[in-house]
N, C-alpha and C. Protein backbone atom coordinates (compact mmCIF):
# COMPACT_ATOMS: atom_id res chain seq x y z
N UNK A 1 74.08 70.35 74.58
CA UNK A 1 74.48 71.21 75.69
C UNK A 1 75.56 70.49 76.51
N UNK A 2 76.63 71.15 76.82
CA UNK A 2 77.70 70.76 77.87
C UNK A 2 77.09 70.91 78.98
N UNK A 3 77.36 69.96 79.73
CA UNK A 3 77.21 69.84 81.70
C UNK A 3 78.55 69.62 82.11
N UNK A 4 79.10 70.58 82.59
CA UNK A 4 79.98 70.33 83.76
C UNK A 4 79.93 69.46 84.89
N UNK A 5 80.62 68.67 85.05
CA UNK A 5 80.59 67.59 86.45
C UNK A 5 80.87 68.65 87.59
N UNK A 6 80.23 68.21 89.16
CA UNK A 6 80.34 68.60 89.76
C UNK A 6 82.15 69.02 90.26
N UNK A 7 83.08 68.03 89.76
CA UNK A 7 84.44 67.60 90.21
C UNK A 7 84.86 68.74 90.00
N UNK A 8 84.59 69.11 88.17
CA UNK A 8 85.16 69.41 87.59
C UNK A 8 85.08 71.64 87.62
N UNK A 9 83.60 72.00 87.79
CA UNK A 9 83.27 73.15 88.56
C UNK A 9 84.27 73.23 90.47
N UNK A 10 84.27 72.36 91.41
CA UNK A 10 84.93 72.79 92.24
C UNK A 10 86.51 72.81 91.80
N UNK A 11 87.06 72.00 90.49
CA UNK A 11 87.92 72.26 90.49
C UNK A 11 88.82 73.51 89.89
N UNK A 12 87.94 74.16 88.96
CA UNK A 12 87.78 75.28 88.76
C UNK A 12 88.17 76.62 89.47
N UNK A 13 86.85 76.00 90.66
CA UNK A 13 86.72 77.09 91.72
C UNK A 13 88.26 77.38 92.49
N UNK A 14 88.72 75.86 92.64
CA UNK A 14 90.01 76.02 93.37
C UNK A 14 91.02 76.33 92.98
N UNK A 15 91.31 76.41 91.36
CA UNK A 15 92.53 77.02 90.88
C UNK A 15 92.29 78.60 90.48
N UNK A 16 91.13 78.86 90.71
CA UNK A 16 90.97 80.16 90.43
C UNK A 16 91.22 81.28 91.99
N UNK A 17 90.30 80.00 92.71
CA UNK A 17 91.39 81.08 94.59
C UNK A 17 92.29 80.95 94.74
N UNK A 18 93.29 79.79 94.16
CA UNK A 18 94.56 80.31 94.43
C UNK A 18 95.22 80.79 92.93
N UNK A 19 95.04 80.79 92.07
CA UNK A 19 95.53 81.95 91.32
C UNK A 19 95.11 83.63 91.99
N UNK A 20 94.18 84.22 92.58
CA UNK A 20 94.07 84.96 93.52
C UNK A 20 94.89 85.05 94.54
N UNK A 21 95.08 84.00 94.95
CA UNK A 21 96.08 83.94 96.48
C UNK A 21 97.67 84.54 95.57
N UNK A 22 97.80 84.01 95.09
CA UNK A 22 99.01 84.47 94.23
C UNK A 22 98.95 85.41 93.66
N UNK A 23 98.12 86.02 93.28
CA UNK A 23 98.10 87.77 92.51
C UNK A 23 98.60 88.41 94.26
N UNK A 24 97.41 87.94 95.28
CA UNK A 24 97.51 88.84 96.24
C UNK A 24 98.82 89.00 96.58
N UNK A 25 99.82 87.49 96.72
CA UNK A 25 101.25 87.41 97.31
C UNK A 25 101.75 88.38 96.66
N UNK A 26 101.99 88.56 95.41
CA UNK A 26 102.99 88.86 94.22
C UNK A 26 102.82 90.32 94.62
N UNK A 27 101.53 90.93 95.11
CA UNK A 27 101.08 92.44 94.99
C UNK A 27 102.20 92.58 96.34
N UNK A 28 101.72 92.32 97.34
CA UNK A 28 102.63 92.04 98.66
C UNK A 28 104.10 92.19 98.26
N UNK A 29 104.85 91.09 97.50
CA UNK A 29 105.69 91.18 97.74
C UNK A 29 106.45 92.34 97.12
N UNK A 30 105.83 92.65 95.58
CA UNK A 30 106.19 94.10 94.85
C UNK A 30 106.07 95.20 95.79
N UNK A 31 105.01 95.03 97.02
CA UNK A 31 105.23 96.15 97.75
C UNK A 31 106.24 96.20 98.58
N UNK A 32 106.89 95.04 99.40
CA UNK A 32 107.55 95.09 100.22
C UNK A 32 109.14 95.11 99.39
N UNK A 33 109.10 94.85 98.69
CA UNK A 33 110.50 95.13 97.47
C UNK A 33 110.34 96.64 97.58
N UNK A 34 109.92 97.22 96.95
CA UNK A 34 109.79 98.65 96.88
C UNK A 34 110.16 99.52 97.97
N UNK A 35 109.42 98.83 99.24
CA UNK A 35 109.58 99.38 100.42
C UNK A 35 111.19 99.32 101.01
N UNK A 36 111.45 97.78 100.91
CA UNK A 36 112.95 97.53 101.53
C UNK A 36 113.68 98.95 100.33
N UNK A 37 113.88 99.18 99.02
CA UNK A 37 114.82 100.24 98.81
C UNK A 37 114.54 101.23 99.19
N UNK A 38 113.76 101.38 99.62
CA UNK A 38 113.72 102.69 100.11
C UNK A 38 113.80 103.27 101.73
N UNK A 39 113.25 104.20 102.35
CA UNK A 39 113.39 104.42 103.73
C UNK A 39 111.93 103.46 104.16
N UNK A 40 112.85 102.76 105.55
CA UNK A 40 112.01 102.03 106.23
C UNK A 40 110.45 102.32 106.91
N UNK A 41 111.25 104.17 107.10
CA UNK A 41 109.51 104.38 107.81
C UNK A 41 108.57 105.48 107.12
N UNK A 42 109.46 105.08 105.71
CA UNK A 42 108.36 106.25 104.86
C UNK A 42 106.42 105.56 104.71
N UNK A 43 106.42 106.05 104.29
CA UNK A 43 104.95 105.78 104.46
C UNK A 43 104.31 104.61 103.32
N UNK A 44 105.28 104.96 102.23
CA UNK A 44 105.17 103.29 101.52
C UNK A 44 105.52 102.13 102.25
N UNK A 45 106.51 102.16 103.04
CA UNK A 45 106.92 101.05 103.52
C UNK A 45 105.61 100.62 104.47
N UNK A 46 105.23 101.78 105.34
CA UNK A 46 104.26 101.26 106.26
C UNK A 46 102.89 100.58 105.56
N UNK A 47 102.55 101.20 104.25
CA UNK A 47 101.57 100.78 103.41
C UNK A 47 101.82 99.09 103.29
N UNK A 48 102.94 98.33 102.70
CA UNK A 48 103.33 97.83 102.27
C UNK A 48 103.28 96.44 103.74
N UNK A 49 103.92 96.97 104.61
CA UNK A 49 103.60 96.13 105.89
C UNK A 49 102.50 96.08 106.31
N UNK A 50 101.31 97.42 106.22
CA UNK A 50 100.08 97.03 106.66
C UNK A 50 99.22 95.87 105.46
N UNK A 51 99.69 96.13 104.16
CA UNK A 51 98.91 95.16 103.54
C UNK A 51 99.49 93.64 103.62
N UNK A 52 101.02 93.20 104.07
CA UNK A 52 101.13 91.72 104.39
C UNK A 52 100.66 91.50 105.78
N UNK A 53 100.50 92.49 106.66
CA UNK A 53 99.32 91.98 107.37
C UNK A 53 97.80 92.01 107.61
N UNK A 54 97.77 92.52 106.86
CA UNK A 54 96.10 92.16 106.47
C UNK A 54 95.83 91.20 105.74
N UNK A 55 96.47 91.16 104.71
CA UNK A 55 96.72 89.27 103.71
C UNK A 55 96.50 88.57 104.53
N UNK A 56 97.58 88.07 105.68
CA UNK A 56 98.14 87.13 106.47
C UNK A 56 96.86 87.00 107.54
N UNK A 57 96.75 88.13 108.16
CA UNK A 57 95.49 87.90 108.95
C UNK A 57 93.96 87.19 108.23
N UNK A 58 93.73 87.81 106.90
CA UNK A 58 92.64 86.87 106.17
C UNK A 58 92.98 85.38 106.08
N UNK A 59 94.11 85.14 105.97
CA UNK A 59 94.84 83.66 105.53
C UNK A 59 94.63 83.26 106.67
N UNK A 60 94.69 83.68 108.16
CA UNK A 60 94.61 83.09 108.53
C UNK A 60 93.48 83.01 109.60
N UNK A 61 92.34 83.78 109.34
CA UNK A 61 91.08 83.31 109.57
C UNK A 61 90.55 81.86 109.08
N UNK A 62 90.83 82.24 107.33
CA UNK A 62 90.27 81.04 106.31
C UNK A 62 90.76 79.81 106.95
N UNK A 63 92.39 79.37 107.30
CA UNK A 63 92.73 78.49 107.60
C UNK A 63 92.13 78.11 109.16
N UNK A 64 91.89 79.02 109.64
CA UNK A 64 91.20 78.81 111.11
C UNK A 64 89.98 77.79 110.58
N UNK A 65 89.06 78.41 109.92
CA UNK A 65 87.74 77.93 109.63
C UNK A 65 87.77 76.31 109.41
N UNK A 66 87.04 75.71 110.38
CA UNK A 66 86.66 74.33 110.33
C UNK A 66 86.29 73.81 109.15
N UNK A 67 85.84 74.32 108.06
CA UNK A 67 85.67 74.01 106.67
C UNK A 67 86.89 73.98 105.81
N UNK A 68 88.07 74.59 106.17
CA UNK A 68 88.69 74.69 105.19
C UNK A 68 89.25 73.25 104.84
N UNK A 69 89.79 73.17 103.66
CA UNK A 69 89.69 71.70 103.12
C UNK A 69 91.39 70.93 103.15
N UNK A 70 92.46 72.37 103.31
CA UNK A 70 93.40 71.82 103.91
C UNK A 70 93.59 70.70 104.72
N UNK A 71 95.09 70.10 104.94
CA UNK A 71 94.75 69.20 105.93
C UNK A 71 95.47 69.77 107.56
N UNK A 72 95.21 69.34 108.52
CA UNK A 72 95.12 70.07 109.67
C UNK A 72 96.63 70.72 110.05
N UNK A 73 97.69 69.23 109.46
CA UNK A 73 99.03 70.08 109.75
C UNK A 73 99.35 70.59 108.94
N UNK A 74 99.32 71.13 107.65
CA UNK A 74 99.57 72.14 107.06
C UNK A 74 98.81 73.35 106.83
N UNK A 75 97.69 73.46 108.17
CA UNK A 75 96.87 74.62 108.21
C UNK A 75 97.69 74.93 109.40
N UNK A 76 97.98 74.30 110.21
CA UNK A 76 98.47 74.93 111.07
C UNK A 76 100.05 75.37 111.38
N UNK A 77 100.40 74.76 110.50
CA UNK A 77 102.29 75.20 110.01
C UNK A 77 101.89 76.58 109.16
N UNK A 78 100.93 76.66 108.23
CA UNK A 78 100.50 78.18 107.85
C UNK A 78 100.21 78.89 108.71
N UNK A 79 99.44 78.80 109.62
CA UNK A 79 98.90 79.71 110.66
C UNK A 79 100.14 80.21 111.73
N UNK A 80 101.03 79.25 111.93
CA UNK A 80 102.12 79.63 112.38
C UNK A 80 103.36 80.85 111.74
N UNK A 81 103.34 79.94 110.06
CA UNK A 81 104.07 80.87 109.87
C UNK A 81 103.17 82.55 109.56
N UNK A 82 102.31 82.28 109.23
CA UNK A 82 101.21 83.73 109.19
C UNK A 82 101.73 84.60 110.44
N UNK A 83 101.44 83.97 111.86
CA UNK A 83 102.13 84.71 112.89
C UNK A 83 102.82 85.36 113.06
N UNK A 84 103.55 84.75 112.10
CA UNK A 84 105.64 84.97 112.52
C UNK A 84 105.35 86.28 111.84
N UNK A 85 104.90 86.22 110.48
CA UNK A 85 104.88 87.29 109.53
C UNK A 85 104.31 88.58 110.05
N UNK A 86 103.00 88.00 111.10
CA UNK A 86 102.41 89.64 111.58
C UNK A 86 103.75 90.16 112.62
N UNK A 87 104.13 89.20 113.42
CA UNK A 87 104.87 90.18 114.34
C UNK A 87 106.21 90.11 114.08
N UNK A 88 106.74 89.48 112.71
CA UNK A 88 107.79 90.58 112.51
C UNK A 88 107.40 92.04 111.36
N UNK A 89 106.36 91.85 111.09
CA UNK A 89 105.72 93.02 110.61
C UNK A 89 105.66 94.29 111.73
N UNK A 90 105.04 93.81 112.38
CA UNK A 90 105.32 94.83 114.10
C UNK A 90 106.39 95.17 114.05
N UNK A 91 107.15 94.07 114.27
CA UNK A 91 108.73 94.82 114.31
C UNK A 91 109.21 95.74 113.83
N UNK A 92 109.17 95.65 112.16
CA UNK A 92 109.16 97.01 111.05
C UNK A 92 108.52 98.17 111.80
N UNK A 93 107.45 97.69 111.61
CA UNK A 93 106.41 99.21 112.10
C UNK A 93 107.09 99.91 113.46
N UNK A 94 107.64 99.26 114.42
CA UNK A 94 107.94 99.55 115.92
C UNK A 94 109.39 100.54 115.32
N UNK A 95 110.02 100.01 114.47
CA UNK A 95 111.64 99.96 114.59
C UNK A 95 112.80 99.33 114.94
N UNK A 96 111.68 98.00 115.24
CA UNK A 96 112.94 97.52 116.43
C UNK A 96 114.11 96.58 115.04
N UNK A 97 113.26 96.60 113.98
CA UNK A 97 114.28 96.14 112.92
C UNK A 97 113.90 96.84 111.15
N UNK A 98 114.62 97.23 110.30
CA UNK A 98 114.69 97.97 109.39
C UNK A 98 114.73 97.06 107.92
N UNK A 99 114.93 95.71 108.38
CA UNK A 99 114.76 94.62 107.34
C UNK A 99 113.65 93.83 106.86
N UNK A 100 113.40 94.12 105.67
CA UNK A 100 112.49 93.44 104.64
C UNK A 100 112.50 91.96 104.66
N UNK A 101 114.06 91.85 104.32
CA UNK A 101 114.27 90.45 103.84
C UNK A 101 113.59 88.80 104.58
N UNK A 102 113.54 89.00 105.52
CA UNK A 102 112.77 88.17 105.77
C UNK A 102 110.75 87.57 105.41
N UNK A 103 110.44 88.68 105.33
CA UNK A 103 109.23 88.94 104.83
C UNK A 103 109.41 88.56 103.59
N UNK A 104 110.06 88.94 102.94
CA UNK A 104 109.82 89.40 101.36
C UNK A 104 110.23 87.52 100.74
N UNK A 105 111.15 87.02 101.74
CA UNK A 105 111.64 85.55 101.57
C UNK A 105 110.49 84.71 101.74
N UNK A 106 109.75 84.62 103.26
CA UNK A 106 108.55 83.90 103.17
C UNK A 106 107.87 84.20 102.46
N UNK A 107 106.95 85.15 102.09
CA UNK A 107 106.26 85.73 101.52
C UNK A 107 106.41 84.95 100.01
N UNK A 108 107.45 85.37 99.68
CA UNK A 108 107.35 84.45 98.10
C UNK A 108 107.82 82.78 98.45
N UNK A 109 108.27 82.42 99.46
CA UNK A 109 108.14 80.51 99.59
C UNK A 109 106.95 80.46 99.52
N UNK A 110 105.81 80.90 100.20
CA UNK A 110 104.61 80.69 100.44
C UNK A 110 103.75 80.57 98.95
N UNK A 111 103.90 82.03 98.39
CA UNK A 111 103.95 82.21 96.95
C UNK A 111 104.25 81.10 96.18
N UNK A 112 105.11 80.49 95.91
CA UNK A 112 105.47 79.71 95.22
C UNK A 112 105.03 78.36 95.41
N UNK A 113 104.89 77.74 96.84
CA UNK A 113 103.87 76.70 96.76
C UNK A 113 102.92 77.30 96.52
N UNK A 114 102.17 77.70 96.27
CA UNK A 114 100.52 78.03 95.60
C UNK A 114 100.90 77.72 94.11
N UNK A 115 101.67 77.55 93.61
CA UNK A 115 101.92 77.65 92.45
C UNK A 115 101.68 76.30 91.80
């Protein structure tokens, strides 16, 4: 019978949440691609902004949480940029700007370190 080491099960565990974290980005960002060609306040677009902030807001509960295993300044350079992301998400939603591109840029840096 095989036994897995303990190391070797959490390590598992951890490439499998962030292979998740990265499906979730990638879904995000296909939405917000989609959204930028098209009209800003159609109702995909708003779909598309409400789900990078709901991502971002989970991200950044987890990183809140005193358990998480991050280290403190790069939980909190995430949590920052998470911020940025909800309220220029607002922005979209408000009108006060009609551009994707910024979103859709962090969104996949972020993406891509998980990688």
């Amino acid at each position: 019978m095989y036994r897995m080491s303990y190391a070797e099960i959490i390590d598992d565990d951890s490439n499998e949440r962030r292979s998740r974290e990265v499906m979730a980005f990638d879904h995000g960002i296909d939405l917000l691609t989609r959204a930028a060609a098209g009209d800003p306040r159609s109702a995909e677009a708003t779909a598309a902004v409400r789900y990078v902030q709901q991502l971002w807001g989970f991200l950044i509960s987890d990183l809140s949480d005193p358990g998480n295993s991050l280290s403190g300044p790069l939980r909190t350079d995430l949590i920052s940029i998470g911020l940025w992301v909800i309220r220029e998400a607002d922005r979209l939603l408000s009108g006060a700007t009609q551009s994707f591109t910024g979103l859709i840029d962090i969104n996949r840096t972020v993406r891509d370190g998980l990688r």
